[in-house]
PDB file of N, CA and C in Angstrom:
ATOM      1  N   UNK A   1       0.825  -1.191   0.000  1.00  0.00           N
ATOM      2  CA  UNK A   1       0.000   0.000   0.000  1.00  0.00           C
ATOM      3  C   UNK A   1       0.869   1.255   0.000  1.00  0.00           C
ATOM      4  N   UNK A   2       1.803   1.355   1.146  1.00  0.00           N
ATOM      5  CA  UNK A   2       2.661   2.933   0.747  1.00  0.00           C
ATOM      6  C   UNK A   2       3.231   2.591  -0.668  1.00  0.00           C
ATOM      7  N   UNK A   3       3.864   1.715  -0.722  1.00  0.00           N
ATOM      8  CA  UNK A   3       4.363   1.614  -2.655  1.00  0.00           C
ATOM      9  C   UNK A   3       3.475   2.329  -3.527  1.00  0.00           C
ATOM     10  N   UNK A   4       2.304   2.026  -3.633  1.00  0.00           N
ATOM     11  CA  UNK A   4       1.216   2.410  -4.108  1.00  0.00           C
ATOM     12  C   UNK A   4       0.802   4.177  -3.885  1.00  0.00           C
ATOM     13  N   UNK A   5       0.909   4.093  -2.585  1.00  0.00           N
ATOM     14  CA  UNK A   5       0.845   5.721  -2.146  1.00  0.00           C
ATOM     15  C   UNK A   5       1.920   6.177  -3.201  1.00  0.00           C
ATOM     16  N   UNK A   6       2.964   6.197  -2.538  1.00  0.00           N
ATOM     17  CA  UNK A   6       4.178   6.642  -2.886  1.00  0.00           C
ATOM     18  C   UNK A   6       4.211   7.317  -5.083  1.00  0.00           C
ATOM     19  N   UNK A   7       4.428   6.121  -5.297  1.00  0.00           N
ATOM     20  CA  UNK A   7       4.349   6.179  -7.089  1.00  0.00           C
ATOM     21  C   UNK A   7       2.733   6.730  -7.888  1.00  0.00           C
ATOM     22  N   UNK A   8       2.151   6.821  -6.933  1.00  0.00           N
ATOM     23  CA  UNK A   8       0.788   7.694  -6.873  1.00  0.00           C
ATOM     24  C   UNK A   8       0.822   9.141  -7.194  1.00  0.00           C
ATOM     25  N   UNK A   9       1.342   9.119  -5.875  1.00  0.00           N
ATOM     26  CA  UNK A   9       1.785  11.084  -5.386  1.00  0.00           C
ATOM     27  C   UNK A   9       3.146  11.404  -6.516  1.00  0.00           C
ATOM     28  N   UNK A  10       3.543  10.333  -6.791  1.00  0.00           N
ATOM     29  CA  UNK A  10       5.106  10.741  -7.476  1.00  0.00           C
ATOM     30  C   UNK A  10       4.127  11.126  -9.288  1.00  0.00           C
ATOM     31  N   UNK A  11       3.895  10.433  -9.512  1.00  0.00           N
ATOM     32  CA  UNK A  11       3.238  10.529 -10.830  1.00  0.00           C
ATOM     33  C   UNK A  11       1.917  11.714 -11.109  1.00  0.00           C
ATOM     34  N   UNK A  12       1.276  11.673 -10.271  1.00  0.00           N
ATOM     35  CA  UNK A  12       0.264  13.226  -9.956  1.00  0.00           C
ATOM     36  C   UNK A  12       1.117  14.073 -10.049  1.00  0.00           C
ATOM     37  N   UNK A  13       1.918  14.039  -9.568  1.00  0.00           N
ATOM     38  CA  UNK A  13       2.811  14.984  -9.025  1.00  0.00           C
ATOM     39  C   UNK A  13       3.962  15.920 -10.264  1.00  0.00           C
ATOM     40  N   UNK A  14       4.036  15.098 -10.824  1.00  0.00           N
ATOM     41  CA  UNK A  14       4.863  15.469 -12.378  1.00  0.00           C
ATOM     42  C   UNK A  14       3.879  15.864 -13.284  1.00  0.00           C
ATOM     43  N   UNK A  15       2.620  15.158 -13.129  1.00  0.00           N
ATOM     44  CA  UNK A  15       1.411  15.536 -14.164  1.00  0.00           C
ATOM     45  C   UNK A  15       0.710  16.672 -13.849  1.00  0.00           C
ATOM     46  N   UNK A  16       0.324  16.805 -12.847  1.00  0.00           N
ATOM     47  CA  UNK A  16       0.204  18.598 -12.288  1.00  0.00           C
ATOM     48  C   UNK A  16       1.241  19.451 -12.842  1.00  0.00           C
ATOM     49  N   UNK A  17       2.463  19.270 -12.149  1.00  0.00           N
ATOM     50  CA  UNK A  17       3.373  20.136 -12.664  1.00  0.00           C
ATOM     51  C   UNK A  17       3.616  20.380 -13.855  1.00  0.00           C
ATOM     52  N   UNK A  18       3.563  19.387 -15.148  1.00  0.00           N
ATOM     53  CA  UNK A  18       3.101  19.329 -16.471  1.00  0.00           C
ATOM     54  C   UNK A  18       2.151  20.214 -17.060  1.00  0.00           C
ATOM     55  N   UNK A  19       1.077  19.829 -16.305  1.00  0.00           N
ATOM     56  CA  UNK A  19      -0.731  20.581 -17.181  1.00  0.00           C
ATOM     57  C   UNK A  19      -0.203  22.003 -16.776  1.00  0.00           C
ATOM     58  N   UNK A  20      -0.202  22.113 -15.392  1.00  0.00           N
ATOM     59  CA  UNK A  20      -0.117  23.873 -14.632  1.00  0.00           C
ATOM     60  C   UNK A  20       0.954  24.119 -15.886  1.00  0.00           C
ATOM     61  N   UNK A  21       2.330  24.095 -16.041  1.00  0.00           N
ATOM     62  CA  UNK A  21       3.048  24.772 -16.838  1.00  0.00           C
ATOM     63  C   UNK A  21       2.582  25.264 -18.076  1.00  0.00           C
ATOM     64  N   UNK A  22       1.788  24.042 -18.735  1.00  0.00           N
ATOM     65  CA  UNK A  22       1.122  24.203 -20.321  1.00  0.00           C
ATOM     66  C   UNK A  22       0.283  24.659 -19.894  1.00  0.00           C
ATOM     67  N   UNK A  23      -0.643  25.074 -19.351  1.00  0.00           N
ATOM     68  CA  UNK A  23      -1.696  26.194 -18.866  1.00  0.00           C
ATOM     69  C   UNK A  23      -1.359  27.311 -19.494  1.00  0.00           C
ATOM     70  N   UNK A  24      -0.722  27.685 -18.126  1.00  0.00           N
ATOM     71  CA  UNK A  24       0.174  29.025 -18.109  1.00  0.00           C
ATOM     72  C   UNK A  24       1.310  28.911 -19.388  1.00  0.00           C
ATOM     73  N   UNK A  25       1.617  28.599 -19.795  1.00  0.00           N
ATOM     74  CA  UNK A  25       2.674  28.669 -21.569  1.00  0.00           C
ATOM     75  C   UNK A  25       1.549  28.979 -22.401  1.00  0.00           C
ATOM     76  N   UNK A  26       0.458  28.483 -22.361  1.00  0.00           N
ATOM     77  CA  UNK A  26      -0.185  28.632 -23.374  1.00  0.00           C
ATOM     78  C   UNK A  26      -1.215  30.059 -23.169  1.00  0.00           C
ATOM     79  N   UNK A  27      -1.205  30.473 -21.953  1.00  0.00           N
ATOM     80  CA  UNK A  27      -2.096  31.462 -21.649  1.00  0.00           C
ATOM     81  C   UNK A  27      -1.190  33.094 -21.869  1.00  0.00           C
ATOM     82  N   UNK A  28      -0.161  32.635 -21.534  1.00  0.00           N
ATOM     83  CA  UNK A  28       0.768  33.636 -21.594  1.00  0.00           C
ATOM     84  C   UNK A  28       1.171  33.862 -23.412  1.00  0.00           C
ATOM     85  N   UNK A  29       1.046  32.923 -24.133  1.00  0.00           N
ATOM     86  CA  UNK A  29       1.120  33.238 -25.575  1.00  0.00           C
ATOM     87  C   UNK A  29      -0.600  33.863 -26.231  1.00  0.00           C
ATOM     88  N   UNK A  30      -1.243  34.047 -25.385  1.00  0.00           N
ATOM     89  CA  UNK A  30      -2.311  34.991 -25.991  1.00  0.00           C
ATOM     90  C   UNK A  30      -3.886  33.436 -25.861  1.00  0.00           C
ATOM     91  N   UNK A  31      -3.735  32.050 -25.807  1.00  0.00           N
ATOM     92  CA  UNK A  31      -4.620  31.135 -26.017  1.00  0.00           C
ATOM     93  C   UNK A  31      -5.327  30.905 -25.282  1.00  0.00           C
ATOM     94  N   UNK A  32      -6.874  30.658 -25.521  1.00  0.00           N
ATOM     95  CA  UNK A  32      -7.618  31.378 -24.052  1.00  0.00           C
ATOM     96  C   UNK A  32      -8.339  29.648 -24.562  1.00  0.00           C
ATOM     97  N   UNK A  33      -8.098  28.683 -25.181  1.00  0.00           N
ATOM     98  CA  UNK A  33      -8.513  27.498 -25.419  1.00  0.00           C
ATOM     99  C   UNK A  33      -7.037  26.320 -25.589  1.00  0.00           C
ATOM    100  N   UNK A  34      -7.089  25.780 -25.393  1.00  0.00           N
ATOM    101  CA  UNK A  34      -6.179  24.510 -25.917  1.00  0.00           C
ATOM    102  C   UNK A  34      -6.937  23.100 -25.721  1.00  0.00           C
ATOM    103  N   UNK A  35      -7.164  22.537 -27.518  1.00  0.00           N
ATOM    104  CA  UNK A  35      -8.124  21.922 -27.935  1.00  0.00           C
ATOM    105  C   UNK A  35      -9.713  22.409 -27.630  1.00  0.00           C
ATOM    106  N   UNK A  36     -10.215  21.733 -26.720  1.00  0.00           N
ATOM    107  CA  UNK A  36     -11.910  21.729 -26.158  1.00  0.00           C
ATOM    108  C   UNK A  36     -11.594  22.333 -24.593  1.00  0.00           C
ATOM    109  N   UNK A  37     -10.652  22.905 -24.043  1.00  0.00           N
ATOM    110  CA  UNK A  37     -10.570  23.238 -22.964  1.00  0.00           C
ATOM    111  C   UNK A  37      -9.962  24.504 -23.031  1.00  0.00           C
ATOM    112  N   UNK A  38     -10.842  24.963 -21.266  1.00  0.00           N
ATOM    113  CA  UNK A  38     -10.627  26.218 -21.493  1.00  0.00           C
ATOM    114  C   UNK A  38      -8.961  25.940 -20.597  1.00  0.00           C
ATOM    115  N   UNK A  39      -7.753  27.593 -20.808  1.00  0.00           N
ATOM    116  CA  UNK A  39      -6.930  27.181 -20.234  1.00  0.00           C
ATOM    117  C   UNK A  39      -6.861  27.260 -18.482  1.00  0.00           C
ATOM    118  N   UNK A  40      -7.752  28.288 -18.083  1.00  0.00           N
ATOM    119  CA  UNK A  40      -8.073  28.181 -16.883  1.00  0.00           C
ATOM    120  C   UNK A  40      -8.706  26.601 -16.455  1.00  0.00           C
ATOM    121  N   UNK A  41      -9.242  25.999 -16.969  1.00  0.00           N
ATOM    122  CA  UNK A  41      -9.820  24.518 -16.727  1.00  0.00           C
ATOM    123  C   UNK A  41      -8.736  23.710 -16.572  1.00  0.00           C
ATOM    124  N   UNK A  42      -7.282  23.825 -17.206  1.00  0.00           N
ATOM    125  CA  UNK A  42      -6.273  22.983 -17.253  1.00  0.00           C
ATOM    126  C   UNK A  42      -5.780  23.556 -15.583  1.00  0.00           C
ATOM    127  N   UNK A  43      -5.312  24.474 -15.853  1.00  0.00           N
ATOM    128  CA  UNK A  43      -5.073  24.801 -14.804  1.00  0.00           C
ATOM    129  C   UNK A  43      -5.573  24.534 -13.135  1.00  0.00           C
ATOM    130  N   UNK A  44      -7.045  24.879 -13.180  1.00  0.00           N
ATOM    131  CA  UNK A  44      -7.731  23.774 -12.558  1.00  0.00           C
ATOM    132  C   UNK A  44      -7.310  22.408 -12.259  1.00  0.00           C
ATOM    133  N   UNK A  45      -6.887  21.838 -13.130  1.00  0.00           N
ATOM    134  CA  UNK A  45      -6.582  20.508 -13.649  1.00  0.00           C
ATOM    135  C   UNK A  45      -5.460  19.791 -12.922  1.00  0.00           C
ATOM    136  N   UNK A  46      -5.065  20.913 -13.219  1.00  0.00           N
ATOM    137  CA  UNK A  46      -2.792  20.534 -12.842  1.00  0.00           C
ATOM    138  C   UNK A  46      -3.128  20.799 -11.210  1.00  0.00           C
ATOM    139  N   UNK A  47      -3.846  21.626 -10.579  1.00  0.00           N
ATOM    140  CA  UNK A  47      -3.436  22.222  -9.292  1.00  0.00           C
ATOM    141  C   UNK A  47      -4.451  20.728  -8.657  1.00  0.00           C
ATOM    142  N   UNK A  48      -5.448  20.246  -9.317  1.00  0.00           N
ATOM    143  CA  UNK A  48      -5.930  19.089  -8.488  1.00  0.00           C
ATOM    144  C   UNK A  48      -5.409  17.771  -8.430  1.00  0.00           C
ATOM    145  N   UNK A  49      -3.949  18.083  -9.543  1.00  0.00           N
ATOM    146  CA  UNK A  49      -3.865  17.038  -9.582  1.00  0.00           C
ATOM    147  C   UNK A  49      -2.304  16.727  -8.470  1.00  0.00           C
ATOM    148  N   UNK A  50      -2.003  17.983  -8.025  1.00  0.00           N
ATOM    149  CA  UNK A  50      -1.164  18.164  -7.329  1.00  0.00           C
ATOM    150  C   UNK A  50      -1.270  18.154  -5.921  1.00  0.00           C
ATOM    151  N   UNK A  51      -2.723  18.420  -5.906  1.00  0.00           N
ATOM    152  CA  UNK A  51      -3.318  18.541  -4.373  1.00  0.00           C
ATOM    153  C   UNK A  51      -3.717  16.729  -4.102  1.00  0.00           C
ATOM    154  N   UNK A  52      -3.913  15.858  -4.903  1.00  0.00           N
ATOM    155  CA  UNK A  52      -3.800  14.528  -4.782  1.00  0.00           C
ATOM    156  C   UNK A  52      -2.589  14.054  -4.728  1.00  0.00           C
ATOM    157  N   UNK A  53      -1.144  14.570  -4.760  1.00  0.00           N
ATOM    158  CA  UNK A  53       0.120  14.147  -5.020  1.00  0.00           C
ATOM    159  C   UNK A  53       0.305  14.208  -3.534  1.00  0.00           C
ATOM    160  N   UNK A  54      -0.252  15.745  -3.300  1.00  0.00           N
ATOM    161  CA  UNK A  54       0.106  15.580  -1.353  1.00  0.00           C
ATOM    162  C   UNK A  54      -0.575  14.920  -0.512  1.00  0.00           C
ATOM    163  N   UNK A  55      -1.754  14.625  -0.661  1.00  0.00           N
ATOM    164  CA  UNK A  55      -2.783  13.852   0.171  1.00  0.00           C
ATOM    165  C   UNK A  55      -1.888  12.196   0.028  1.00  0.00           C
ATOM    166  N   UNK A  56      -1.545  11.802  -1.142  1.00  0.00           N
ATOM    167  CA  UNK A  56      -1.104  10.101  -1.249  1.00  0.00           C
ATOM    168  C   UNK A  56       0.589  10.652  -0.639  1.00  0.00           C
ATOM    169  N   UNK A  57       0.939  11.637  -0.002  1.00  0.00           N
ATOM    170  CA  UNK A  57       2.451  11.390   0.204  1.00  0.00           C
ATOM    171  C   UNK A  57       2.343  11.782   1.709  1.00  0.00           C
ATOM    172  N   UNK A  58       1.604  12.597   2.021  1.00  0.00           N
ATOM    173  CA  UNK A  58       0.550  12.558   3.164  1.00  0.00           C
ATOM    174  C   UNK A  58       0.260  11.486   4.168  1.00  0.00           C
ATOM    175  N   UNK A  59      -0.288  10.828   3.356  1.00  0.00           N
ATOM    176  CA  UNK A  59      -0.877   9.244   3.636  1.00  0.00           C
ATOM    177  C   UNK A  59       0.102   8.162   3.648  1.00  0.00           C
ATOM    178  N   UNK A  60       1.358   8.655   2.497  1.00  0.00           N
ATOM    179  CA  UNK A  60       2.361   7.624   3.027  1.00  0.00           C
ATOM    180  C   UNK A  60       3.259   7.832   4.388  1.00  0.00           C
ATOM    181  N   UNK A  61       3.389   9.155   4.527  1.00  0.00           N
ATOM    182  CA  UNK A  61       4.323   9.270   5.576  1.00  0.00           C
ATOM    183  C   UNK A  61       3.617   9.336   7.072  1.00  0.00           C
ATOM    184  N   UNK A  62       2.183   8.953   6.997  1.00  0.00           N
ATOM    185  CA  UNK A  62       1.793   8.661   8.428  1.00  0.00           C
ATOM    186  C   UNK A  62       1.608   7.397   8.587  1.00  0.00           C
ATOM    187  N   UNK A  63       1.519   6.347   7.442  1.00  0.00           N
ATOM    188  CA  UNK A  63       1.627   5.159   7.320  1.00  0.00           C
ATOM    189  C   UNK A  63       3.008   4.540   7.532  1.00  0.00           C
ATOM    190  N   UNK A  64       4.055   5.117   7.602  1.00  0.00           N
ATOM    191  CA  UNK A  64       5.416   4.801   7.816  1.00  0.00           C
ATOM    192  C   UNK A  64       5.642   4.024   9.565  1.00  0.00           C
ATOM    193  N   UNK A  65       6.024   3.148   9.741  1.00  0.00           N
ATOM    194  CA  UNK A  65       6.474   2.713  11.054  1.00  0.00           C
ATOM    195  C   UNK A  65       7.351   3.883  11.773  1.00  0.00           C
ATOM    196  N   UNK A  66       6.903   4.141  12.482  1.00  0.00           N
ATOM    197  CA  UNK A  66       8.345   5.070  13.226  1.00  0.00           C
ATOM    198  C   UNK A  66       9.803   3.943  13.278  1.00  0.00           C
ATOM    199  N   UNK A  67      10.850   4.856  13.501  1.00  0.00           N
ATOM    200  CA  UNK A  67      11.894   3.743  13.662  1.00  0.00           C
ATOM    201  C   UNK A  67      12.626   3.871  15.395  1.00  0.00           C
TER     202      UNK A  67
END
């Protein structure tokens, strides 16, 4: 299960940081759409998907045995 946490939060975690950047790259070049979405919606997008990166890393590190 932390394995699972772990490569969870790790992978959200790059994919947030991904969408948010192309958001904002693309909003900042004048594009108020990319494809069927709006770019504020991506954005949206990236920041939820980042706020799930901390909740599963969250969840791993209270799941950790103390040593």
């Amino acid at each position: 299960m932390n394995v699972l946490l772990l490569w969870i939060g790790r992978l959200s975690g790059i994919a947030g940081v991904l969408i948010c950047v192309w958001a904002v790259a693309a909003r900042l070049q004048g594009a108020y759409y990319l494809g069927s979405f709006q770019t504020g919606t991506l954005l949206q997008a990236g920041s939820v998907a980042l706020l799930i990166s901390c909740v599963c890393f969250l969840a791993f590190l209270t799941q950790r045995p103390r040593s």
